[in-house]
Protein backbone atom coordinates (compact mmCIF):
# COMPACT_ATOMS: atom_id res chain seq x y z
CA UNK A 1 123.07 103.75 92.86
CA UNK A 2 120.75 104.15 96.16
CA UNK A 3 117.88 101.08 96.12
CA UNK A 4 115.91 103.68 97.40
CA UNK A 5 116.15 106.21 94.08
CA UNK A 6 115.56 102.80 92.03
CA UNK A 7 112.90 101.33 94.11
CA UNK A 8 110.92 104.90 93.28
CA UNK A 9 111.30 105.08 89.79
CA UNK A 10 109.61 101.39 89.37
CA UNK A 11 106.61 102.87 91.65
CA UNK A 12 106.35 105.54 89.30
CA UNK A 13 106.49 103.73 86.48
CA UNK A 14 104.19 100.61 87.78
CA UNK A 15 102.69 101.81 91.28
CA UNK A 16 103.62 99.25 93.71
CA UNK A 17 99.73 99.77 95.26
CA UNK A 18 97.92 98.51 91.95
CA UNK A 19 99.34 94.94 93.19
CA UNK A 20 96.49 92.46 94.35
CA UNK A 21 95.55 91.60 98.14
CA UNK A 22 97.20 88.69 97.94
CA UNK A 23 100.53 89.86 96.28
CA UNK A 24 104.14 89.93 97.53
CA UNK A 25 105.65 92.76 95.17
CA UNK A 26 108.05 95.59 96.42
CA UNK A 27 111.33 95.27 98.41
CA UNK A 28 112.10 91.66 99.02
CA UNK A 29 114.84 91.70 100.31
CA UNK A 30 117.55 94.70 101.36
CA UNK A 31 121.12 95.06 101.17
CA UNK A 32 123.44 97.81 102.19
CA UNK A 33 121.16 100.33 100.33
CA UNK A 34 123.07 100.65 97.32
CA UNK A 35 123.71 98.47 94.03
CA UNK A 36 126.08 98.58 91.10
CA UNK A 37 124.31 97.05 88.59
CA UNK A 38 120.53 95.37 87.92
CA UNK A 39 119.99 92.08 87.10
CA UNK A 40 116.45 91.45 85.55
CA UNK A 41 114.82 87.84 85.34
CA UNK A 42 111.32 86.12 85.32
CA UNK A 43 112.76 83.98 88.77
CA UNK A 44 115.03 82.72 90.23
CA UNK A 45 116.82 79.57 90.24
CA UNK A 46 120.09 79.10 92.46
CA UNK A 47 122.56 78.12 89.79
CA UNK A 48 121.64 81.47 88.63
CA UNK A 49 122.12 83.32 91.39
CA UNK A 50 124.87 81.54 92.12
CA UNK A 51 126.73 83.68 89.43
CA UNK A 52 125.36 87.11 89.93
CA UNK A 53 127.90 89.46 91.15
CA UNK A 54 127.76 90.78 94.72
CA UNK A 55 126.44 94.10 95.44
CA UNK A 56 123.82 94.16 92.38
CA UNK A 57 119.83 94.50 92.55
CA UNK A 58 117.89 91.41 91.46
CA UNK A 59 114.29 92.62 89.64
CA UNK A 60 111.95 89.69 88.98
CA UNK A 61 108.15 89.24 88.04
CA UNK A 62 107.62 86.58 90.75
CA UNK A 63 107.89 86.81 94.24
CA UNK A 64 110.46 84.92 95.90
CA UNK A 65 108.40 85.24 98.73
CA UNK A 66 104.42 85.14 98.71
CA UNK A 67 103.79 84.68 102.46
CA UNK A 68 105.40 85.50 105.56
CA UNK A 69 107.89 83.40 106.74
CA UNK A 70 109.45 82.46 110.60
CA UNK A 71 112.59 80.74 109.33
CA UNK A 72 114.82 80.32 106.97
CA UNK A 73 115.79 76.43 105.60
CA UNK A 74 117.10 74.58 102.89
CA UNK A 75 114.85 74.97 100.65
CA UNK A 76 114.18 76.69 97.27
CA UNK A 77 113.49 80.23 98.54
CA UNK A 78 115.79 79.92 101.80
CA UNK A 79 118.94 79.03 99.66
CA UNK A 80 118.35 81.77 97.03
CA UNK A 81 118.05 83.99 99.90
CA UNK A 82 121.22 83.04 102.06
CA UNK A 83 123.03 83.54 98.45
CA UNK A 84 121.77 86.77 98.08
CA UNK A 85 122.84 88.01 101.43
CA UNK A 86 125.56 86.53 101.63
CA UNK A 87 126.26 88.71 98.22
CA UNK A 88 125.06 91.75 99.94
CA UNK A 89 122.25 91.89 97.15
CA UNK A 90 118.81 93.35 97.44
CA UNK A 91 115.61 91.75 95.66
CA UNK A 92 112.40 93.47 94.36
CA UNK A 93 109.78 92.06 92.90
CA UNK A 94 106.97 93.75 90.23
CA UNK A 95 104.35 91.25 89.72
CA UNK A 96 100.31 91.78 89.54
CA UNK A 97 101.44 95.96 89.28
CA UNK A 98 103.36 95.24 86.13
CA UNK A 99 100.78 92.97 84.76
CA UNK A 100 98.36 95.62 84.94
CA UNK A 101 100.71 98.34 83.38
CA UNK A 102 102.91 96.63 80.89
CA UNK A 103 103.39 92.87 80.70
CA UNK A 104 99.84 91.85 79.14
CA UNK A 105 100.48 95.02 76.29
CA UNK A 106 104.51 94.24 75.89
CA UNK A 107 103.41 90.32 75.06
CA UNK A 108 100.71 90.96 73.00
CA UNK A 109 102.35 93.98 70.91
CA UNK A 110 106.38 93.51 70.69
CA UNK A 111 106.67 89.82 71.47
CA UNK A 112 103.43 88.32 69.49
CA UNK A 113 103.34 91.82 66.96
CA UNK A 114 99.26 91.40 67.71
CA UNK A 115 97.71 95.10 67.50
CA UNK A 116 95.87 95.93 70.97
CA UNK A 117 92.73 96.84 70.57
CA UNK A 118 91.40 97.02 74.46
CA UNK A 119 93.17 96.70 77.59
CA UNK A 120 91.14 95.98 80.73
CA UNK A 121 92.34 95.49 83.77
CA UNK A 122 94.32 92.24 83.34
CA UNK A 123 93.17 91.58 79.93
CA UNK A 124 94.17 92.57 76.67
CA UNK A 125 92.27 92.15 73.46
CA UNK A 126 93.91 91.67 70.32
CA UNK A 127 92.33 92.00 66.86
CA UNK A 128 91.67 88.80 65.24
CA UNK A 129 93.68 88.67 61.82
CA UNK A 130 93.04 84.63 61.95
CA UNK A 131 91.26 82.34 60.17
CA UNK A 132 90.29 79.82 62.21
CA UNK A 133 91.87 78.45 65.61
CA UNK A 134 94.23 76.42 63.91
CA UNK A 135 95.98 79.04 61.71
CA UNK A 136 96.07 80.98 65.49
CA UNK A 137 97.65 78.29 67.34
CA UNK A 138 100.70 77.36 64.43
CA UNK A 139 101.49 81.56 64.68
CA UNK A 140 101.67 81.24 68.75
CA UNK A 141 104.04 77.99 68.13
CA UNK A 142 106.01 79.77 66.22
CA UNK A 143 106.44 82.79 68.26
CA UNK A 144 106.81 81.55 71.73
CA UNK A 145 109.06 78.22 70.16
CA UNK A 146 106.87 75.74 71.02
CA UNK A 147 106.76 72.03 68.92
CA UNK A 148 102.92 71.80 70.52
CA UNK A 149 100.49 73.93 71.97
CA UNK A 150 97.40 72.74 73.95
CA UNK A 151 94.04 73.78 72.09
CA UNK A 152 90.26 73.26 73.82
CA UNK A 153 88.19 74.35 71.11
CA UNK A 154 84.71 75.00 71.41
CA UNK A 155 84.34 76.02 67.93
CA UNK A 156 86.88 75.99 64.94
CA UNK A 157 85.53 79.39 63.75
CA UNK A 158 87.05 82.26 65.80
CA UNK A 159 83.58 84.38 66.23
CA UNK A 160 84.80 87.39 67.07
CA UNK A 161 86.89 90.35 66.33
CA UNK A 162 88.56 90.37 69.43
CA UNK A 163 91.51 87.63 71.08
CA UNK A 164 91.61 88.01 74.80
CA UNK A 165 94.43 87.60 76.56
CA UNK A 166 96.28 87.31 79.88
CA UNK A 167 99.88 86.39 80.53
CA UNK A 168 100.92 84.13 83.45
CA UNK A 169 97.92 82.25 84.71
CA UNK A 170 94.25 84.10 83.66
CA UNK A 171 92.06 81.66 83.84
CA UNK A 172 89.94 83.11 86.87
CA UNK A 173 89.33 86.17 84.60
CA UNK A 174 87.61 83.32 81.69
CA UNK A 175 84.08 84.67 83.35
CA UNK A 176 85.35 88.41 82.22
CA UNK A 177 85.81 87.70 78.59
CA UNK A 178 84.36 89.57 75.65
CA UNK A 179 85.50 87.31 73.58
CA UNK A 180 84.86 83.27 72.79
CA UNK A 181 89.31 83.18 72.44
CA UNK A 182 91.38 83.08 75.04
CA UNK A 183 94.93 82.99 75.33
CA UNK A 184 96.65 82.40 79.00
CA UNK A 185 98.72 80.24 80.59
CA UNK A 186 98.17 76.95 83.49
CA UNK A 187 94.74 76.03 82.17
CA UNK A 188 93.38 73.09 84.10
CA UNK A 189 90.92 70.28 82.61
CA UNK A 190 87.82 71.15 84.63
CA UNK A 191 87.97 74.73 83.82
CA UNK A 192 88.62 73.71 80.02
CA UNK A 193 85.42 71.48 79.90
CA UNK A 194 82.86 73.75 81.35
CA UNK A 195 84.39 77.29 79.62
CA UNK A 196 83.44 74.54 76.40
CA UNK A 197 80.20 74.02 77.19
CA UNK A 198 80.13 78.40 76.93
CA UNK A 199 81.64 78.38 73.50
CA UNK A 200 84.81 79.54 74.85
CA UNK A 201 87.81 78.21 73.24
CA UNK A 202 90.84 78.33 74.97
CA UNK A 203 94.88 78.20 73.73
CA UNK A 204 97.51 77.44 77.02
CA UNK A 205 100.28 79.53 75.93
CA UNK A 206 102.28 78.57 79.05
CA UNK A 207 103.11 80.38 81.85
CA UNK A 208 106.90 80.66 81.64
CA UNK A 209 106.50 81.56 77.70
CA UNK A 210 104.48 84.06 78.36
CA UNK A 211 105.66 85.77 81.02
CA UNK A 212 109.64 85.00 79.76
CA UNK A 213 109.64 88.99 78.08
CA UNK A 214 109.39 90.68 81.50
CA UNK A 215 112.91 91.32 81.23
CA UNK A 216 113.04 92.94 78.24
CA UNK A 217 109.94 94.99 79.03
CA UNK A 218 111.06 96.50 81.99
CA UNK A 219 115.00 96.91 80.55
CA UNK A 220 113.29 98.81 77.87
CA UNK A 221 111.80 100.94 80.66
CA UNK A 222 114.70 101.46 82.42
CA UNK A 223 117.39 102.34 79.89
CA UNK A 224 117.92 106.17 80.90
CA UNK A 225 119.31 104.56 84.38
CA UNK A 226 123.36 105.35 85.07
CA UNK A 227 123.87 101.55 85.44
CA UNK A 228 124.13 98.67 84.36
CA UNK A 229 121.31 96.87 83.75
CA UNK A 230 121.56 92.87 82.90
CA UNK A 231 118.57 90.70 81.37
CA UNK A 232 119.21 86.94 83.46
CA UNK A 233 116.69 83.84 82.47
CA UNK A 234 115.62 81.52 85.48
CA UNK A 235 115.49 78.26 84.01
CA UNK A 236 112.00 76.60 83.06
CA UNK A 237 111.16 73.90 84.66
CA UNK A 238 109.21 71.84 82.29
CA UNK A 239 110.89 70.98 79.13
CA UNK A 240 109.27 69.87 75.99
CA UNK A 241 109.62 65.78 74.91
């Protein structure tokens, strides 16, 4: 199948344009402008790539790539890419553009089974069907497999109807909130403490963890395709102890 014909249907479905400023989505990397099968994953690690077939497409969330660059080394991204060429594979990436049209509502609905109640831009609300903090932080262990999950709580009692919530890393969108919840991912101390002092409680839900369903989301978008299509997990690289 042409990249070309494939690289069109993910505009259409997630418009390549709707990416931030600052983004690195879209054709990574080309080939020979053609593919026989997709491989979707989060990242990429080189083990991983290591055993991908030649002549496939790789699909991930992240960019290999975020900022131009004049060589290429020995390093993380240069070895992944020398791999890839040297298996005549092509990379695209769908990153801020698939936050905003899928991701956020595809974690909160199918992998968390949380009913959406307001999507906007980068945030999704949830209805709150919990308790207290607590009873909401045991149901996001459980879901996303985690033995502990990093709470700051500003108050025990959840007041509101809403849960806000951004995959990946959100926390720049904290000033956004109609809500005093909010889940996201790479939460740092200082922003904890003062999003406290504004009775904003705040769960980490991780960013690989919550950004781990992208290939599922998109395979689920992409079944009517005449090829194969293969769902590939980078490795985390923190593990629980």
């Amino acid at each position: 199948m042409k990249i070309i014909e494939i690289y069109k249907i993910l505009d259409e479905l997630s418009p390549f344009n709707t990416q931030e400023s600052w983004d690195n989505s879209g054709l990574i990397l080309s080939n020979d402008d053609s593919c026989e099968r997709i491989y979707l994953s989060l990242d990429l690690d080189f083990n991983q790539v290591k055993s991908f077939l030649p002549n496939s497409l790789i699909i991930t969330h992240h960019p290999l790539i975020f900022k131009g660059i004049k060589s290429i080394k020995n390093d993380y991204a240069g070895n992944i890419l020398k791999e890839l060429i040297k298996k005549n594979c092509a990379l695209i990436s769908m990153h801020t553009n698939y936050d905003l049209s899928h991701l956020n509502r595809y974690f909160c609905e199918k992998f968390l089974g949380l009913e959406i109640i307001e999507s906007d831009g980068f945030l999704a609300y949830a209805k709150n069907n919990f308790k207290d903090i607590y009873e909401l932080a045991d149901f996001l262990k459980a879901k996303l497999n985690l033995k502990k999950i990093s709470i700051s709580l500003a108050k025990e009692i959840i007041q509101t109807d809403l849960i806000g919530i951004c995959t990946g890393s959100g926390i720049s969108l904290a000033s956004e909130l109609k809500s005093n919840i909010f889940l996201t991912g790479d939460i740092k101390y200082h922003d904890a403490l003062a999003l406290s002092e504004n009775n904003i409680s705040l769960i980490d839900i991780k960013h690989y963890e919550s950004e781990i369903c992208f290939a599922n989301s998109l395979a689920s978008n992409l079944q009517k395709l005449p090829i194969e299509i293969i769902i590939s997990s980078s490795k985390n690289p923190f593990l629980e102890y």
